[in-house]
Protein backbone atom coordinates (compact mmCIF):
# COMPACT_ATOMS: atom_id res chain seq x y z
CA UNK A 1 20.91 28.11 -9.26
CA UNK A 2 20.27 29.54 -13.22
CA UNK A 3 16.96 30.45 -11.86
CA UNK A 4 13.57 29.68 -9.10
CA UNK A 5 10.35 30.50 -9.32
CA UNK A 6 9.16 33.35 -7.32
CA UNK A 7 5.40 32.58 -7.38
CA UNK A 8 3.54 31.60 -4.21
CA UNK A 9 2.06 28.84 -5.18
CA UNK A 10 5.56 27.13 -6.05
CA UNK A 11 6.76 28.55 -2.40
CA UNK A 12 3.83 26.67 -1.11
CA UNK A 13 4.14 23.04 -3.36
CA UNK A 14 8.18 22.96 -1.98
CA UNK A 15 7.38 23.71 1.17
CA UNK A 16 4.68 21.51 1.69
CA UNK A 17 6.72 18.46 -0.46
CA UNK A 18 9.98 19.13 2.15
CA UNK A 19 7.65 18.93 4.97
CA UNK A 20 6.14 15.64 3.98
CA UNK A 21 9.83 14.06 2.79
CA UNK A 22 11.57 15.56 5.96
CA UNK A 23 8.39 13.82 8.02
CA UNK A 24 7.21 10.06 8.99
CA UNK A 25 4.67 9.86 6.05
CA UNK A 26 4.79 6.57 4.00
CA UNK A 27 4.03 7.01 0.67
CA UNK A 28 2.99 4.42 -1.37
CA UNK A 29 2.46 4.16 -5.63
CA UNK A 30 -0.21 2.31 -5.93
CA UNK A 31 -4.18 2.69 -7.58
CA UNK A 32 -7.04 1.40 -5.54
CA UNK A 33 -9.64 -1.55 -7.06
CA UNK A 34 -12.70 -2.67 -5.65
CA UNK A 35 -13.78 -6.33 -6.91
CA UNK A 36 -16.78 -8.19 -5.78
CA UNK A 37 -16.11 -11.82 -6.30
CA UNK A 38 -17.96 -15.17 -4.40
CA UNK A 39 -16.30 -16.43 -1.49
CA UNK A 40 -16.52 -20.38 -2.70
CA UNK A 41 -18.43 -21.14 0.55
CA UNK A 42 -21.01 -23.69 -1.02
CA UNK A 43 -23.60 -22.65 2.09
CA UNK A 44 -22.79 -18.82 1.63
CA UNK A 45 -25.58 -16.88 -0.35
CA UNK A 46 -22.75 -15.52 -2.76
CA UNK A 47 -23.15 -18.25 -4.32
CA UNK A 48 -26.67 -18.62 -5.08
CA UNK A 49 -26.12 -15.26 -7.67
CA UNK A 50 -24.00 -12.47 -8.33
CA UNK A 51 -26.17 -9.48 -6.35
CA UNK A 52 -24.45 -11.36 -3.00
CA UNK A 53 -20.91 -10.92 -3.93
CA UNK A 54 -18.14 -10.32 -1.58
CA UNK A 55 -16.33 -7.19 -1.68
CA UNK A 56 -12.43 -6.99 -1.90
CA UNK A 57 -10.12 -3.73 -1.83
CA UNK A 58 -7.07 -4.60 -3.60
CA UNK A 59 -3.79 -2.60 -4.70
CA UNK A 60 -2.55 -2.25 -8.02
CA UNK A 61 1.00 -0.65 -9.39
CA UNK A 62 2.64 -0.84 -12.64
CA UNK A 63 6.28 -2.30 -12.73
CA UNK A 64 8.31 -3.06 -15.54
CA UNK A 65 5.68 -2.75 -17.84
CA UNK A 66 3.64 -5.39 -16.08
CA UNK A 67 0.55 -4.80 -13.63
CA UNK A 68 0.33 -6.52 -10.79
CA UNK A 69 -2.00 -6.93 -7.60
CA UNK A 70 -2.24 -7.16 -4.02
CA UNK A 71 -5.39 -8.21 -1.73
CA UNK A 72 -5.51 -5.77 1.03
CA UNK A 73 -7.32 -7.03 4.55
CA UNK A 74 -10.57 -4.99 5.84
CA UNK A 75 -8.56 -3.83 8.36
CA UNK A 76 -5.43 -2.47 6.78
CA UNK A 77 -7.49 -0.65 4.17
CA UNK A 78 -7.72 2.61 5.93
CA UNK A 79 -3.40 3.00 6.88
CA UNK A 80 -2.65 1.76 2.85
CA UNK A 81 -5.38 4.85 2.33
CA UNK A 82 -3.60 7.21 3.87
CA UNK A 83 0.37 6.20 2.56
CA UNK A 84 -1.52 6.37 -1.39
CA UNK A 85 -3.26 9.46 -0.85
CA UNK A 86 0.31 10.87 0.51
CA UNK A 87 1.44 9.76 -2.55
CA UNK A 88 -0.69 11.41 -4.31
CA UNK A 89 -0.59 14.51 -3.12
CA UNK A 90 3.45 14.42 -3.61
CA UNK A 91 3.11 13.69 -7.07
CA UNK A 92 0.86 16.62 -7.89
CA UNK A 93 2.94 18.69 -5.89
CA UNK A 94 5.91 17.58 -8.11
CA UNK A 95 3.91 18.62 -11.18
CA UNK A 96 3.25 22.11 -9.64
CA UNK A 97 6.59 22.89 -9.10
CA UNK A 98 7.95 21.70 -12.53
CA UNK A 99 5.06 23.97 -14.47
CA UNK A 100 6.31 26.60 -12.13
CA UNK A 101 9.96 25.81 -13.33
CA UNK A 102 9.18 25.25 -16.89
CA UNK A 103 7.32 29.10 -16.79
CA UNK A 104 10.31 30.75 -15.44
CA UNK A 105 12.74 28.87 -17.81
CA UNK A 106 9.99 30.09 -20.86
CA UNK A 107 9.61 33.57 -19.30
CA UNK A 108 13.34 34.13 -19.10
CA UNK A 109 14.01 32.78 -22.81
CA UNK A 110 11.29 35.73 -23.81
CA UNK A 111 12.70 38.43 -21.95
C-alpha cells in the first residue's frame, strides 16, 4: 500500500466499518418522511379538518435521478430504523476514513 493513515481516529472508523460489514447488520439507503394525510373514512374525524390527520412514516431513496417512495407499516418502523441509521453511520464512517486518506496523501506531497 503507497501509504495508511496512522491516526486513531481512522484506526477506529475501519475498525468499526469491518465490524459492521463482517456482521448481520442490514443497511439500508434510504431518508425518513413523516406525512399526515386523511384516511378517506367519511365517518373518521380526519375528515372533518386537517388538525385530525393521520400520520404515515414513509421511505424515500434517490435512484437514477428519480425519487421514489415507500409506505412503511406502524409496526416495521422501528427494524427499517435501525438498518437506515446503520447506514448512516457507515457512510460517515466512509467519509472519515477518506479525509484521513486524503491528509496523508496531502501531508506526504508536502514533505
Amino acid at each position: 500500500m503507497i501509504l495508511e493513515p496512522g491516526s486513531v481516529k481512522y484506526k477506529r472508523a475501519k475498525s468499526r466499518l469491518r465490524q459492521m460489514l463482517n456482521s448481520d447488520e442490514e443497511m439500508l439507503r434510504a431518508s425518513w418522511i413523516r406525512m399526515a394525510h386523511p384516511c378517506g373514512k367519511s365517518g373518521c374525524r380526519c375528515a372533518k379538518g386537517k388538525k385530525y390527520h393521520h400520520v404515515n412514516w414513509y421511505l424515500s431513496q434517490s435512484k437514477d435521478g428519480k425519487s421514489r417512495m415507500k409506505s412503511v407499516p406502524r409496526e416495521y418502523v422501528k427494524a427499517m430504523k435501525v438498518k437506515t441509521d446503520a447506514y448512516r453511520e457507515a457512510r460517515g464512517l466512509l467519509a472519515i476514513i477518506g479525509d484521513e486518506y486524503w491528509n496523508a496523501f496531502s501531508n506526504k506531497q508536502k514533505g
